[in-house]
PDB file of N, CA and C in Angstrom:
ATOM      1  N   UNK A   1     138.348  81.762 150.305  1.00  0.00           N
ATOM      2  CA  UNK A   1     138.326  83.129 149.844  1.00  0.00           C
ATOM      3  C   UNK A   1     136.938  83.467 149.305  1.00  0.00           C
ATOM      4  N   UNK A   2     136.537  84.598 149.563  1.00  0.00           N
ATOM      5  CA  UNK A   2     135.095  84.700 149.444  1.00  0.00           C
ATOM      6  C   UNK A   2     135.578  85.614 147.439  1.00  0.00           C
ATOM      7  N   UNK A   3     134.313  85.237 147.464  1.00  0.00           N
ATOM      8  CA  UNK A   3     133.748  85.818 145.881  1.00  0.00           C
ATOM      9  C   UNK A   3     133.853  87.764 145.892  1.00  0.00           C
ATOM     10  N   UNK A   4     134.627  87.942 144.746  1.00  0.00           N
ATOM     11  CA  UNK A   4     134.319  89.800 144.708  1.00  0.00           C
ATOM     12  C   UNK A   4     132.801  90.757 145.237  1.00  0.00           C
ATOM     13  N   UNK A   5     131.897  89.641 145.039  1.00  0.00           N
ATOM     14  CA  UNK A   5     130.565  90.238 145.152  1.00  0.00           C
ATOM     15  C   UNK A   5     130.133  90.167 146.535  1.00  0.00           C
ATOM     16  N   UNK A   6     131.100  89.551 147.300  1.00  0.00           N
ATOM     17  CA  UNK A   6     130.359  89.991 148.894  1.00  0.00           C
ATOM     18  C   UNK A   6     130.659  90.952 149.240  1.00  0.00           C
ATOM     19  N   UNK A   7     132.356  91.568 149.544  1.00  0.00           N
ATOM     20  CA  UNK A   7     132.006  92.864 150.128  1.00  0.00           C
ATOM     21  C   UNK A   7     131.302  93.741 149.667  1.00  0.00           C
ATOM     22  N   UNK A   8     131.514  94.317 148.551  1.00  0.00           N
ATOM     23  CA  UNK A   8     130.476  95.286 148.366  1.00  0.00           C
ATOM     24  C   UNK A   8     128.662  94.818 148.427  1.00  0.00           C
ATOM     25  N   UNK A   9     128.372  93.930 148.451  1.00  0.00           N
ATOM     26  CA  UNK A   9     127.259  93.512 148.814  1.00  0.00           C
ATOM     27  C   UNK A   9     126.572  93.957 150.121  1.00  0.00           C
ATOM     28  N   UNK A  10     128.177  93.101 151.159  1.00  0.00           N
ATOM     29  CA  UNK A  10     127.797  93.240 152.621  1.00  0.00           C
ATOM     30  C   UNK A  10     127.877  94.988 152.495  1.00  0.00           C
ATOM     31  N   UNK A  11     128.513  96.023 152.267  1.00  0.00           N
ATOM     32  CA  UNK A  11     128.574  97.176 152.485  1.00  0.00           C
ATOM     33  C   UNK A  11     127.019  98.377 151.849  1.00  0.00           C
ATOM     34  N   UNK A  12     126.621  97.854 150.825  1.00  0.00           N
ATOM     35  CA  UNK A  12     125.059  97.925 150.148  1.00  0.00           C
ATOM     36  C   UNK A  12     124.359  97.734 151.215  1.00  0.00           C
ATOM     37  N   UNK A  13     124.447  95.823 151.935  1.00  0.00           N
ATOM     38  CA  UNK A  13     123.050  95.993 152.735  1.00  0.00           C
ATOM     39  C   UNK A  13     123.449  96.298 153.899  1.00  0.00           C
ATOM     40  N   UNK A  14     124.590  97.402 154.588  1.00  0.00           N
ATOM     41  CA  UNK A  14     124.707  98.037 155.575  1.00  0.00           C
ATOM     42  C   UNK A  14     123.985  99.645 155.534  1.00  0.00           C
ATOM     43  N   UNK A  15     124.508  99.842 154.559  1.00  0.00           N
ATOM     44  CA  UNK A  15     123.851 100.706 154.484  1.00  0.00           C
ATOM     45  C   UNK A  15     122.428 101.143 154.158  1.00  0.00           C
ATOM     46  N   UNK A  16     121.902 100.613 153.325  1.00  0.00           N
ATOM     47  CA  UNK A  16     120.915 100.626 153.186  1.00  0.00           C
ATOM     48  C   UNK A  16     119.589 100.164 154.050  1.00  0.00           C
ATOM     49  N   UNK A  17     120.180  99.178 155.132  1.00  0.00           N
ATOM     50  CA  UNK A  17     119.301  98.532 156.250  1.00  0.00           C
ATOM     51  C   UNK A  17     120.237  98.938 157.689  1.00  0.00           C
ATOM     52  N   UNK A  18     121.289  99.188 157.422  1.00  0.00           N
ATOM     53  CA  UNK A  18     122.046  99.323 158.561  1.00  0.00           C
ATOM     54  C   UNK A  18     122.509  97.496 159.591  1.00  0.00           C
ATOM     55  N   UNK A  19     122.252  96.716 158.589  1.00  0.00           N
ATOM     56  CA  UNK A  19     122.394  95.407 158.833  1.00  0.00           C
ATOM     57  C   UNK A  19     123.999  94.884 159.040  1.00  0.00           C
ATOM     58  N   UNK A  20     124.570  94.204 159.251  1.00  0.00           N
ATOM     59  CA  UNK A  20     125.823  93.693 158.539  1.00  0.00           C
ATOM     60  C   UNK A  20     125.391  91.944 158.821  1.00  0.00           C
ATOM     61  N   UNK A  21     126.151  91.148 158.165  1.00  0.00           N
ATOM     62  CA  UNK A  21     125.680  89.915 158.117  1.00  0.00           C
ATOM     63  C   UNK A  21     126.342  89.175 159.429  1.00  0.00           C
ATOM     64  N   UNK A  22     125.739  88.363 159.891  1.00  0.00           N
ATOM     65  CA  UNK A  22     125.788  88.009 161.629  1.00  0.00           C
ATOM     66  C   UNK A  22     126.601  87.299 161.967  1.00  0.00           C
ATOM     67  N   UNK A  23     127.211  86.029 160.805  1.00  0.00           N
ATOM     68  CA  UNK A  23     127.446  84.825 160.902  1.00  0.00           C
ATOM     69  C   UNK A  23     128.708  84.641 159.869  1.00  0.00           C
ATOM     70  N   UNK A  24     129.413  84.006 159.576  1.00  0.00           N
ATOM     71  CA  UNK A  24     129.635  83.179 158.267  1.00  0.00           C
ATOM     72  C   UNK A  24     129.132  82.581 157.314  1.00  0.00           C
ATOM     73  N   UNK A  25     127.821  82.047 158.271  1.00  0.00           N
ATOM     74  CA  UNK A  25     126.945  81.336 157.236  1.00  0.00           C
ATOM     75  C   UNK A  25     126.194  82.410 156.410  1.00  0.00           C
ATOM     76  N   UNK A  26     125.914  83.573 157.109  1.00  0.00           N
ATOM     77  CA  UNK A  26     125.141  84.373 156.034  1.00  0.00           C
ATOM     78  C   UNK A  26     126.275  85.009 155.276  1.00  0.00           C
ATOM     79  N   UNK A  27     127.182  85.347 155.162  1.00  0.00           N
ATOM     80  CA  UNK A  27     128.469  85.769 154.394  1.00  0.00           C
ATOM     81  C   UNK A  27     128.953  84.470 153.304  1.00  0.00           C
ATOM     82  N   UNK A  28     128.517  83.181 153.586  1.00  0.00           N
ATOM     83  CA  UNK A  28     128.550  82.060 152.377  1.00  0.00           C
ATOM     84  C   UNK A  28     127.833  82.113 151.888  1.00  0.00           C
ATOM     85  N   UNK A  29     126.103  82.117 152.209  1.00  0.00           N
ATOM     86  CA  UNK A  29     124.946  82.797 151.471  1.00  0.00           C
ATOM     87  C   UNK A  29     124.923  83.661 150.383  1.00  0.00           C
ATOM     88  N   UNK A  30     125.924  84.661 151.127  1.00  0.00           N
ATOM     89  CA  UNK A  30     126.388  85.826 150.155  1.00  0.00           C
ATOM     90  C   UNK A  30     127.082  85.691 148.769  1.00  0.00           C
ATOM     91  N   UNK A  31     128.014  84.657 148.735  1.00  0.00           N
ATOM     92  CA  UNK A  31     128.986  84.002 148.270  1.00  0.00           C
ATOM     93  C   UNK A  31     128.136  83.344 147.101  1.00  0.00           C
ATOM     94  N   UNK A  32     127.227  82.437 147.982  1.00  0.00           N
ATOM     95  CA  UNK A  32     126.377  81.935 146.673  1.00  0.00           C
ATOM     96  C   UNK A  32     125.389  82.565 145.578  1.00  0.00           C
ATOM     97  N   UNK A  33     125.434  83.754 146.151  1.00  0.00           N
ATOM     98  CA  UNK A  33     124.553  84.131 145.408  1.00  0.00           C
ATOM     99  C   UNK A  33     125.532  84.814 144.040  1.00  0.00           C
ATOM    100  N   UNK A  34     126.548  85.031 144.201  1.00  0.00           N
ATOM    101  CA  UNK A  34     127.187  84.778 142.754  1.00  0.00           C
ATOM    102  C   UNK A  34     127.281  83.884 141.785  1.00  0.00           C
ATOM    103  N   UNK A  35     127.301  82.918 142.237  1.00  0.00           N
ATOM    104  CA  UNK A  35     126.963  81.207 141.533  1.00  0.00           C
ATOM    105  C   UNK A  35     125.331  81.287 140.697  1.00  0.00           C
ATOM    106  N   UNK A  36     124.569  82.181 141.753  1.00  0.00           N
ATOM    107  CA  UNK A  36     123.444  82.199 141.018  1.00  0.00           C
ATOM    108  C   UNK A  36     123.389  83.300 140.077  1.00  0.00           C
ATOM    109  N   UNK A  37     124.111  84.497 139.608  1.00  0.00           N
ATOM    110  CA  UNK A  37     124.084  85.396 138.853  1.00  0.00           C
ATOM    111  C   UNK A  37     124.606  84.762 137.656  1.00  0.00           C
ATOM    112  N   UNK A  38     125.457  84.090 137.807  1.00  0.00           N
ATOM    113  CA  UNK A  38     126.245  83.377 136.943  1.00  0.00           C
ATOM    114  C   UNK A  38     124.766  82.214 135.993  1.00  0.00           C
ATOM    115  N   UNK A  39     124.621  81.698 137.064  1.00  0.00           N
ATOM    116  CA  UNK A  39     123.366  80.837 136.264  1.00  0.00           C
ATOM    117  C   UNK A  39     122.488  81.407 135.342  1.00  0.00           C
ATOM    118  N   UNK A  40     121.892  82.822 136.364  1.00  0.00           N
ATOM    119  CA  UNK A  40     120.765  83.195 135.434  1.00  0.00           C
ATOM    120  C   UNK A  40     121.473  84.066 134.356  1.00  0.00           C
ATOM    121  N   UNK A  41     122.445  84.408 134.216  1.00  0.00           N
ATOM    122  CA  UNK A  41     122.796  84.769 132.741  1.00  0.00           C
ATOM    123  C   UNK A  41     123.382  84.065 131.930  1.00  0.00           C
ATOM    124  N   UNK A  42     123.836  82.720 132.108  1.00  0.00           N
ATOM    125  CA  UNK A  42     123.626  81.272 131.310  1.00  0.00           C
ATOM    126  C   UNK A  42     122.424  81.699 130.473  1.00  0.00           C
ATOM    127  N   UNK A  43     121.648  81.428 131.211  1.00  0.00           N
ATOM    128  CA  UNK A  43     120.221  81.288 130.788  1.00  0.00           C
ATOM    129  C   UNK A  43     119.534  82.107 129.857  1.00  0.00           C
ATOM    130  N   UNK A  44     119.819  83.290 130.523  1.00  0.00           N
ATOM    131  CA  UNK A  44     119.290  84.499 129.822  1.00  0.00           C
ATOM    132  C   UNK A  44     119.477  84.929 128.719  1.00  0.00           C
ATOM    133  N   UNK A  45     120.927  83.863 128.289  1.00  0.00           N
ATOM    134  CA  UNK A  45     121.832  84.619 127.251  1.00  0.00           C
ATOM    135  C   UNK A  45     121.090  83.432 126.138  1.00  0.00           C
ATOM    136  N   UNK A  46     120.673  82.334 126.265  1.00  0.00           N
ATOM    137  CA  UNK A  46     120.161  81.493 125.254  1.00  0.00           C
ATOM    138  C   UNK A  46     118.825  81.424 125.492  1.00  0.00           C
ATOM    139  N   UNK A  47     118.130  82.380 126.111  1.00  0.00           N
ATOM    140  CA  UNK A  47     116.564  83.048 125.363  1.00  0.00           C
ATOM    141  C   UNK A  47     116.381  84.301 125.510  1.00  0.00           C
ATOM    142  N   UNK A  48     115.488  84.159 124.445  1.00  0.00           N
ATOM    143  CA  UNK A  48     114.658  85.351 123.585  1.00  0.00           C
ATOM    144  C   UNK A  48     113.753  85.552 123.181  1.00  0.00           C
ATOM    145  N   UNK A  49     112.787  86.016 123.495  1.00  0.00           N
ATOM    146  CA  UNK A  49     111.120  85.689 123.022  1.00  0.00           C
ATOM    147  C   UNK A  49     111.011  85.717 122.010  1.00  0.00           C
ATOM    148  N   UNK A  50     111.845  86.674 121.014  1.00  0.00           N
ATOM    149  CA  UNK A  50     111.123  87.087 120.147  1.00  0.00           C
ATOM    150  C   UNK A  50     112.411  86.099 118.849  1.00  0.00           C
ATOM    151  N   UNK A  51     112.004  84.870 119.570  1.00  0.00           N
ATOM    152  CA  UNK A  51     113.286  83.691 118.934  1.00  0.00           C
ATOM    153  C   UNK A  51     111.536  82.803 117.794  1.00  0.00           C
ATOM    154  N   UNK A  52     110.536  83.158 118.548  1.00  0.00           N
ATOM    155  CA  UNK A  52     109.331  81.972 118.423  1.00  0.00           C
ATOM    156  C   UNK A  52     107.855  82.590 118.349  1.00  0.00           C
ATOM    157  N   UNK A  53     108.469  83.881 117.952  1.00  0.00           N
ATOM    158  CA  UNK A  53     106.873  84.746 118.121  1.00  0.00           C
ATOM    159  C   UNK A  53     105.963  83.811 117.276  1.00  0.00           C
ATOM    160  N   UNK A  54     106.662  83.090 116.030  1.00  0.00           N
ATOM    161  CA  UNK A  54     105.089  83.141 114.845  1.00  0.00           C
ATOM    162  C   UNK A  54     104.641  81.705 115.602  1.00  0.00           C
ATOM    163  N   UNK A  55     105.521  80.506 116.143  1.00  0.00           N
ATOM    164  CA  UNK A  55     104.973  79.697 117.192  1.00  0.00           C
ATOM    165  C   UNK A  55     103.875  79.970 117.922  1.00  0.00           C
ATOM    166  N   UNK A  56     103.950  81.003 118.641  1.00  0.00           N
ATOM    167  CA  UNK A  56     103.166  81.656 119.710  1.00  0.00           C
ATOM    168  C   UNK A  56     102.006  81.989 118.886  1.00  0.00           C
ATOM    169  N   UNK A  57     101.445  82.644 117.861  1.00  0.00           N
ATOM    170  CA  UNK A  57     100.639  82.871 116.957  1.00  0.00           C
ATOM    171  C   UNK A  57     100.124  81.763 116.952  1.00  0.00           C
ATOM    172  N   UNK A  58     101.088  80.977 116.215  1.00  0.00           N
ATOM    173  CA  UNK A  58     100.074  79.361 115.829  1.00  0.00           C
ATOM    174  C   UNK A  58      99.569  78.980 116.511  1.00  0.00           C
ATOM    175  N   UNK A  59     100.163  78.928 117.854  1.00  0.00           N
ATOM    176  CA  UNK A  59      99.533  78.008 118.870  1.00  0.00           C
ATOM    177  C   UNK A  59      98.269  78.964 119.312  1.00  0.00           C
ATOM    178  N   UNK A  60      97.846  80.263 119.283  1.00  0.00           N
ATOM    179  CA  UNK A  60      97.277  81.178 119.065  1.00  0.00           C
ATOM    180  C   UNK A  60      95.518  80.639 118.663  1.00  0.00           C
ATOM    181  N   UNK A  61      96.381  80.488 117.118  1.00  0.00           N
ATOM    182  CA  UNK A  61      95.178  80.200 115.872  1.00  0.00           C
ATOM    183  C   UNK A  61      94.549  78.883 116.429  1.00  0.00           C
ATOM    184  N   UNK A  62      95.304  77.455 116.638  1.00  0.00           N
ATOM    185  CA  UNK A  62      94.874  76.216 117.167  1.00  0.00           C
ATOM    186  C   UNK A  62      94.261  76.138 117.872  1.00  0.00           C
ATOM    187  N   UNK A  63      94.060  77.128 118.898  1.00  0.00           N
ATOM    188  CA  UNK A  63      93.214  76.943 119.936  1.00  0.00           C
ATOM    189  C   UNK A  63      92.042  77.803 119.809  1.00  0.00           C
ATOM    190  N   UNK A  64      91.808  78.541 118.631  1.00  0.00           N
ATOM    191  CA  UNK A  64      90.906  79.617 118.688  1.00  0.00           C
ATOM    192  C   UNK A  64      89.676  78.347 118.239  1.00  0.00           C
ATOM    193  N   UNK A  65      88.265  79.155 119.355  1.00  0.00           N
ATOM    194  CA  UNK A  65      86.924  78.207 119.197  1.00  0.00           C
ATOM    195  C   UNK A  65      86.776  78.393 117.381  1.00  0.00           C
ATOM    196  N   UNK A  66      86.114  77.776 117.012  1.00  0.00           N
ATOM    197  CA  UNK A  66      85.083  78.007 115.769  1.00  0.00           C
ATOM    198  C   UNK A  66      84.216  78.855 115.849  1.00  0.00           C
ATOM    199  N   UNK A  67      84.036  79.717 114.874  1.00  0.00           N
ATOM    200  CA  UNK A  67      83.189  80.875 114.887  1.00  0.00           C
ATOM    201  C   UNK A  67      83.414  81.985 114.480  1.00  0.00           C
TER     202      UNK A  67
END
């Protein structure tokens, strides 16, 4: 059973390219790329830049020449 995010996917890049996907294999492609949405908002969700700004400073100051 394919993932919620292909059809409307496959129907996006029909329209928009007038494409439809050729194979199965590009329709599992499709598939995976939910696995990867999933990842990058793992990710996304445990950083934050502004977690280490005064870090970033320091490391800033340490490297500044003399003078």
């Amino acid at each position: 059973m394919e993932p919620e995010i292909v059809p409307p996917t496959v129907d996006a890049i029909k329209r928009w390219s007038g494409v439809e996907p050729p194979n199965a294999t590009a329709r599992h492609g499709l598939a995976d790329m939910a696995n990867l949405l999933d990842e990058i908002e793992r990710v996304r969700a445990g950083l934050a830049f502004e977690d280490e700004p005064s870090g970033f400073d320091a490391a800033l100051r340490d490297l500044k020449e003399p003078g």
